[in-house]
C-alpha atoms as a PDB file:
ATOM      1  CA  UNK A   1       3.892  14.135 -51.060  1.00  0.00           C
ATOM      2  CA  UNK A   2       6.606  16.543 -50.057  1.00  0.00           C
ATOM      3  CA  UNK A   3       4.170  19.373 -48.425  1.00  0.00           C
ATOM      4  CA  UNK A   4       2.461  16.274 -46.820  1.00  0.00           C
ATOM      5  CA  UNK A   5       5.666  15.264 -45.021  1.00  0.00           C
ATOM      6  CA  UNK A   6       6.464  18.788 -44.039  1.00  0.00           C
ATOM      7  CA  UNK A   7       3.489  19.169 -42.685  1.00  0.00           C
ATOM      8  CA  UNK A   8       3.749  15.989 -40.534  1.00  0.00           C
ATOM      9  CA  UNK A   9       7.224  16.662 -39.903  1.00  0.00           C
ATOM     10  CA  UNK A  10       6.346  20.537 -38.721  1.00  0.00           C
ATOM     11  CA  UNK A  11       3.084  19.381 -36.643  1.00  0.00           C
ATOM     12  CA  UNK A  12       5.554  16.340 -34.996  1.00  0.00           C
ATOM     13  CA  UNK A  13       7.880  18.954 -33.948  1.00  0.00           C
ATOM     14  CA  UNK A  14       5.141  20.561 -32.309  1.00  0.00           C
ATOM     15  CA  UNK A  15       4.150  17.716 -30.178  1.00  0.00           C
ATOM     16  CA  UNK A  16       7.525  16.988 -29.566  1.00  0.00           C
ATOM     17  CA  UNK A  17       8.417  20.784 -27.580  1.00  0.00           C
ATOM     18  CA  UNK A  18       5.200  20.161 -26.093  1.00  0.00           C
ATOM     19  CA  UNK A  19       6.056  16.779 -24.745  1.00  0.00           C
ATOM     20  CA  UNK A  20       9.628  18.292 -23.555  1.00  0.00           C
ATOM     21  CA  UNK A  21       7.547  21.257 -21.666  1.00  0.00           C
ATOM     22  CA  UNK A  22       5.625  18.698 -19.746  1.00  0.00           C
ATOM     23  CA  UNK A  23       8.908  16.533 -18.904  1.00  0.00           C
ATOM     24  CA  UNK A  24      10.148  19.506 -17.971  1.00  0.00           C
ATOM     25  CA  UNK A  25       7.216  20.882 -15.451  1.00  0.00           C
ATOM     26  CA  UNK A  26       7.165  16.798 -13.959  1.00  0.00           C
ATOM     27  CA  UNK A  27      11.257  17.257 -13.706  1.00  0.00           C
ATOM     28  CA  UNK A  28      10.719  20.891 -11.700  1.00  0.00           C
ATOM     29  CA  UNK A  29       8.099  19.422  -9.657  1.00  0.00           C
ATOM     30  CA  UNK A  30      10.240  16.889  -8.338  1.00  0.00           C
ATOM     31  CA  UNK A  31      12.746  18.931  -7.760  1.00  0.00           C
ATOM     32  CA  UNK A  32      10.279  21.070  -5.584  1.00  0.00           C
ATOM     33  CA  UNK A  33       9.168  17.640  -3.891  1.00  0.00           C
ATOM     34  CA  UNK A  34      12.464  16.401  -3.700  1.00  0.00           C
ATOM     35  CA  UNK A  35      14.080  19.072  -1.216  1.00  0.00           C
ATOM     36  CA  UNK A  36      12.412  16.908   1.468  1.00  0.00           C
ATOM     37  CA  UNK A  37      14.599  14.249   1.273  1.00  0.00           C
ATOM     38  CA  UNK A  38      17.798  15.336   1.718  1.00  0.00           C
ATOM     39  CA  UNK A  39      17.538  17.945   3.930  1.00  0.00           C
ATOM     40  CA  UNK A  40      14.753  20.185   5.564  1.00  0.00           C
ATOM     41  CA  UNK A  41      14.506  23.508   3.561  1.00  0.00           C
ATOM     42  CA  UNK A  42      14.308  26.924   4.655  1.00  0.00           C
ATOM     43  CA  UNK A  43      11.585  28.728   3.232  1.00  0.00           C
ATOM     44  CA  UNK A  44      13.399  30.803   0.813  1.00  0.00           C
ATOM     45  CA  UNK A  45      14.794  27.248  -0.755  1.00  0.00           C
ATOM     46  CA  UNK A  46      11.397  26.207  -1.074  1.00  0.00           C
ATOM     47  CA  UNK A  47      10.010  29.461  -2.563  1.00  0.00           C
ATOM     48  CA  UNK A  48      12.741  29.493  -5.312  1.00  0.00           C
ATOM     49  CA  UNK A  49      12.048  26.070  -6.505  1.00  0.00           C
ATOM     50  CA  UNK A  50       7.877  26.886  -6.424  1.00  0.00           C
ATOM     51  CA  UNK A  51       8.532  30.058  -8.379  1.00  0.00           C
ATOM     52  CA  UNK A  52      10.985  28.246 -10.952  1.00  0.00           C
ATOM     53  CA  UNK A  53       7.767  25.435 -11.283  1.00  0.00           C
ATOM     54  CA  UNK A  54       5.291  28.187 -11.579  1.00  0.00           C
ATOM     55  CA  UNK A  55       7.265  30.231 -14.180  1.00  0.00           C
ATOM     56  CA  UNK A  56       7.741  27.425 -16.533  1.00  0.00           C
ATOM     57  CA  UNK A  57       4.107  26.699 -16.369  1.00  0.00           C
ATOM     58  CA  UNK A  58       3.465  30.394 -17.020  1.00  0.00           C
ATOM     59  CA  UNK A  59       5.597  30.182 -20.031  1.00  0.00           C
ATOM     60  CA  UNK A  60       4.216  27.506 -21.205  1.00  0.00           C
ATOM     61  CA  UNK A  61       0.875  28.594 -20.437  1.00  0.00           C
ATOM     62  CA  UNK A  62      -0.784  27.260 -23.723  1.00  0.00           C
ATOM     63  CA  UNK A  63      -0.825  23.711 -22.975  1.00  0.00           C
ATOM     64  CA  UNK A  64      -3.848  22.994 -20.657  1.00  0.00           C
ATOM     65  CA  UNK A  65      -2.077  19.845 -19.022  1.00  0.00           C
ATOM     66  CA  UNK A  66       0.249  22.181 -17.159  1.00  0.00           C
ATOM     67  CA  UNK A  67      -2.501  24.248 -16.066  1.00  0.00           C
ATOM     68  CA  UNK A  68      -3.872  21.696 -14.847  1.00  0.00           C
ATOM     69  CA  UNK A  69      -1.594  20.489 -12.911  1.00  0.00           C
ATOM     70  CA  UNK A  70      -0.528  24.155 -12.001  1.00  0.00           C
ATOM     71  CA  UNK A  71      -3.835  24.908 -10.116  1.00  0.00           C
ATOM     72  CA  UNK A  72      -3.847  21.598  -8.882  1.00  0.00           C
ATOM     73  CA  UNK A  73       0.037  22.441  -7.091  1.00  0.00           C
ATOM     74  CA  UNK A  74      -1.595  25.676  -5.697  1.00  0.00           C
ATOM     75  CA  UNK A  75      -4.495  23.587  -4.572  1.00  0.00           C
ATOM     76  CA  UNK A  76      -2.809  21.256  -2.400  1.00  0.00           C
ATOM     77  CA  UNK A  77       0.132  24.124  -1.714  1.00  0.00           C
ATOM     78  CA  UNK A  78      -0.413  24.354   2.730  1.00  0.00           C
ATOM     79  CA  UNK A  79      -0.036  20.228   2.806  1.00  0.00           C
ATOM     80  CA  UNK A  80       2.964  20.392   0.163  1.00  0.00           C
ATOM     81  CA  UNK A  81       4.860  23.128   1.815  1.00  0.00           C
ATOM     82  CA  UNK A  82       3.615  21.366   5.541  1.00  0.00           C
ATOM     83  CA  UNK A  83       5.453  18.298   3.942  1.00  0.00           C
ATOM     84  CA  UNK A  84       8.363  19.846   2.946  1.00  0.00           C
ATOM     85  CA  UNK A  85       9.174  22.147   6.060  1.00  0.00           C
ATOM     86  CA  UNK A  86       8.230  19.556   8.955  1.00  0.00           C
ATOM     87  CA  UNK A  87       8.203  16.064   6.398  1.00  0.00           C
ATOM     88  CA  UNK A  88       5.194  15.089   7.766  1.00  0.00           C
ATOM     89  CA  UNK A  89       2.401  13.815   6.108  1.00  0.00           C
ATOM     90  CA  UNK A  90      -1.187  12.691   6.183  1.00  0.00           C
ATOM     91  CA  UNK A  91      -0.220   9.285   4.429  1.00  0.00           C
ATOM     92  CA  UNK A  92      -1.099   7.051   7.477  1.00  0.00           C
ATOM     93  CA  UNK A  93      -4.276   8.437   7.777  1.00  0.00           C
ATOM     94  CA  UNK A  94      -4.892   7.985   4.324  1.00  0.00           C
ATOM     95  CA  UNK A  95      -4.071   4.327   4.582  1.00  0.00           C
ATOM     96  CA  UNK A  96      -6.278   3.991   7.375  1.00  0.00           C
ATOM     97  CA  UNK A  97      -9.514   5.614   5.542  1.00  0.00           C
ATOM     98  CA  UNK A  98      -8.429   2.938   2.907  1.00  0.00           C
ATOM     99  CA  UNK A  99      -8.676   0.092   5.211  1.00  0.00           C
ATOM    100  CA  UNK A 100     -11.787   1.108   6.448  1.00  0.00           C
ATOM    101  CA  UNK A 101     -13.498   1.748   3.411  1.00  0.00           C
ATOM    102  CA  UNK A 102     -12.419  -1.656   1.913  1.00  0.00           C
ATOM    103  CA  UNK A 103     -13.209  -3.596   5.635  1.00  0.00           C
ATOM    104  CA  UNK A 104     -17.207  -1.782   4.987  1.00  0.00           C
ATOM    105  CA  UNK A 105     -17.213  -3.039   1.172  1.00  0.00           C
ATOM    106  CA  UNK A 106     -16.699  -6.845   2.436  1.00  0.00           C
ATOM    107  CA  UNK A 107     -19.038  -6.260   4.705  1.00  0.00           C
ATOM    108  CA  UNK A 108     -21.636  -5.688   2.347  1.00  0.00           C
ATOM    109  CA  UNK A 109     -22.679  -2.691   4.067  1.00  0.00           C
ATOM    110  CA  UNK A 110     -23.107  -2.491   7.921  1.00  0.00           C
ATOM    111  CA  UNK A 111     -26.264  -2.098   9.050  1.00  0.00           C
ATOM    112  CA  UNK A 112     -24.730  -1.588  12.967  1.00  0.00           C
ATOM    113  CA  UNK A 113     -22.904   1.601  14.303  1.00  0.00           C
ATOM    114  CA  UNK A 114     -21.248  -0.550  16.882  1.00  0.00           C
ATOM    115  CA  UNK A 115     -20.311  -3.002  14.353  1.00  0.00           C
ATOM    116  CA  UNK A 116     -18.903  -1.278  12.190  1.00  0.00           C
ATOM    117  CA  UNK A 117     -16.890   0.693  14.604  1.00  0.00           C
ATOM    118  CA  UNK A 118     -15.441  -2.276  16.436  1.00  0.00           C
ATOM    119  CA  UNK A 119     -14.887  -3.499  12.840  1.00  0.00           C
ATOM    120  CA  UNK A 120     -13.054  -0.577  11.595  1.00  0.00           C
ATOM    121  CA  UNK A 121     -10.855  -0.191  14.272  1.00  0.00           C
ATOM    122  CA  UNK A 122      -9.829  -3.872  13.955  1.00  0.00           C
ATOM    123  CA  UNK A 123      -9.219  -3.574  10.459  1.00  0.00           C
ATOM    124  CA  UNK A 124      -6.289  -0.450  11.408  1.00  0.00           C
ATOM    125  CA  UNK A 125      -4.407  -2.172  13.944  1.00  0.00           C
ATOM    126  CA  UNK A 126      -1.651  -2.928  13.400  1.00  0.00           C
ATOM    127  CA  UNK A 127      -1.386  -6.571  14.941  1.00  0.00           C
ATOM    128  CA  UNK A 128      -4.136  -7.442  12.509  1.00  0.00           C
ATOM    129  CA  UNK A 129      -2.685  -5.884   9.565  1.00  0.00           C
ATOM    130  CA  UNK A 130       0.578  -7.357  10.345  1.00  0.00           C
ATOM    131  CA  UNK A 131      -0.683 -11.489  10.526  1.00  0.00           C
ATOM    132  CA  UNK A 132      -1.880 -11.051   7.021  1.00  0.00           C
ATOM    133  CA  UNK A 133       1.756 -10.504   5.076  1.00  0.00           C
ATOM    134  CA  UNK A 134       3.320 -13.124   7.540  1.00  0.00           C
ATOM    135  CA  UNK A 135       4.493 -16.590   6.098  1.00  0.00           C
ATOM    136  CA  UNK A 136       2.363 -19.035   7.564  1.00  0.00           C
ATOM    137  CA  UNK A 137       5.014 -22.787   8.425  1.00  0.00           C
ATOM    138  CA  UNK A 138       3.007 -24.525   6.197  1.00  0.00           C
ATOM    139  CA  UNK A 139       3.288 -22.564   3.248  1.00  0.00           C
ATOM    140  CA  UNK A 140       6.829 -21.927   4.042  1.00  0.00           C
ATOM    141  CA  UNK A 141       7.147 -26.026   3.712  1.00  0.00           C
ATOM    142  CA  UNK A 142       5.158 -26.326   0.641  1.00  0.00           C
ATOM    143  CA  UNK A 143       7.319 -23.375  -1.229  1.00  0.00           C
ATOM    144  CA  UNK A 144      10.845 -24.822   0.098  1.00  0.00           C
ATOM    145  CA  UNK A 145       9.766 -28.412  -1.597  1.00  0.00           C
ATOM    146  CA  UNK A 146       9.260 -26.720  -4.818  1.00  0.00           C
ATOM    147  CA  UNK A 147      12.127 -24.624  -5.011  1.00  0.00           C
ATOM    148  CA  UNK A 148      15.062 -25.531  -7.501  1.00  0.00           C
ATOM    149  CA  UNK A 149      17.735 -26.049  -3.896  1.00  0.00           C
ATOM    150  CA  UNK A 150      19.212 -28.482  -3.066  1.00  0.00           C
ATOM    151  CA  UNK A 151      22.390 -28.995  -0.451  1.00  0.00           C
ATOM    152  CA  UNK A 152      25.552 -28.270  -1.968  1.00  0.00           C
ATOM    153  CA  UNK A 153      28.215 -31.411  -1.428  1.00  0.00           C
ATOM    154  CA  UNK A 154      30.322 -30.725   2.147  1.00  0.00           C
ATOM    155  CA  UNK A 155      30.183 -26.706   2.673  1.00  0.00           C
ATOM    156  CA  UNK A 156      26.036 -26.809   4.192  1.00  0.00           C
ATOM    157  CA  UNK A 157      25.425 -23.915   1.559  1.00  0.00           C
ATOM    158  CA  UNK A 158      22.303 -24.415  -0.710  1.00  0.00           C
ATOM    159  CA  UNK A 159      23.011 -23.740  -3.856  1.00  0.00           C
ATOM    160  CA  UNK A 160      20.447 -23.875  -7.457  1.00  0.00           C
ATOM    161  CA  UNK A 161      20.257 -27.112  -9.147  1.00  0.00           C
ATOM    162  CA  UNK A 162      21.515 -26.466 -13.001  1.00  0.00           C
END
């Protein structure tokens, strides 16, 4: 029983540095992703905190995970560094393609160019987009009646019923 639990103990260990190495890749990467935010890096910022990423994945080159996600970094490296130079991105375009593909899969497939142009396009306003997340008065009513409120005594301030 005691090898047994040495064994588990040794082999949990293992998993556990391995775990840590991957926290610590996802930690560098945001770091790398994070210099956006707060300021707009030069590239010499930027090419420190890629090469301190990289390194740890090259040291820790034995789990596949961080390979992975390595290759996938260097894959997607022109839009990341684009991103964190100028802090643009290609997110609204994304969310447009999105739109589009779900307005064509309620359609049931268009079997019209025109339509489905038209259709697209009306689907990515904005105006359109906008009147779905907005409150409709009757609604409004119907979730005000069934709200614990009700008027505190003298000061006009609602306050929840107890």
């Amino acid at each position: 029983m005691g090898l047994d639990l040495l064994a588990s103990s040794r082999a949990n260990f293992a998993n556990g540095r391995q775990i840590y190495a991957a926290r610590q890749a996802k930690e560098l990467l945001r770091d790398l992703l994070h210099l956006a935010v707060n300021l707009t890096p030069d590239r010499s910022t930027v090419s420190a905190a890629r090469h301190r990423f990289l390194a740890h994945v090259a040291d820790h080159a034995h789990l596949p995970e961080l390979v992975t996600l390595a290759e996938t970094v260097e894959q997607w490296w022109d839009g990341i560094e684009t991103y964190l130079t100028t802090g643009i991105t290609n997110a609204t375009s994304e969310g447009n393609n999105r739109l589009i593909k779900l307005e064509a899969r309620n359609a049931f497939g268009l079997r019209n160019r025109e339509n489905q142009r038209l259709r697209s396009r009306c689907a990515t306003t904005r105006r359109s987009r906008r009147e779905a997340y907005i409150l409709r008065p009757v609604f409004i009513g119907w979730l005000l009646r069934r709200l614990p409120w009700r008027r505190a005594e003298g000061c006009g301030v609602a306050r929840a019923a107890r």
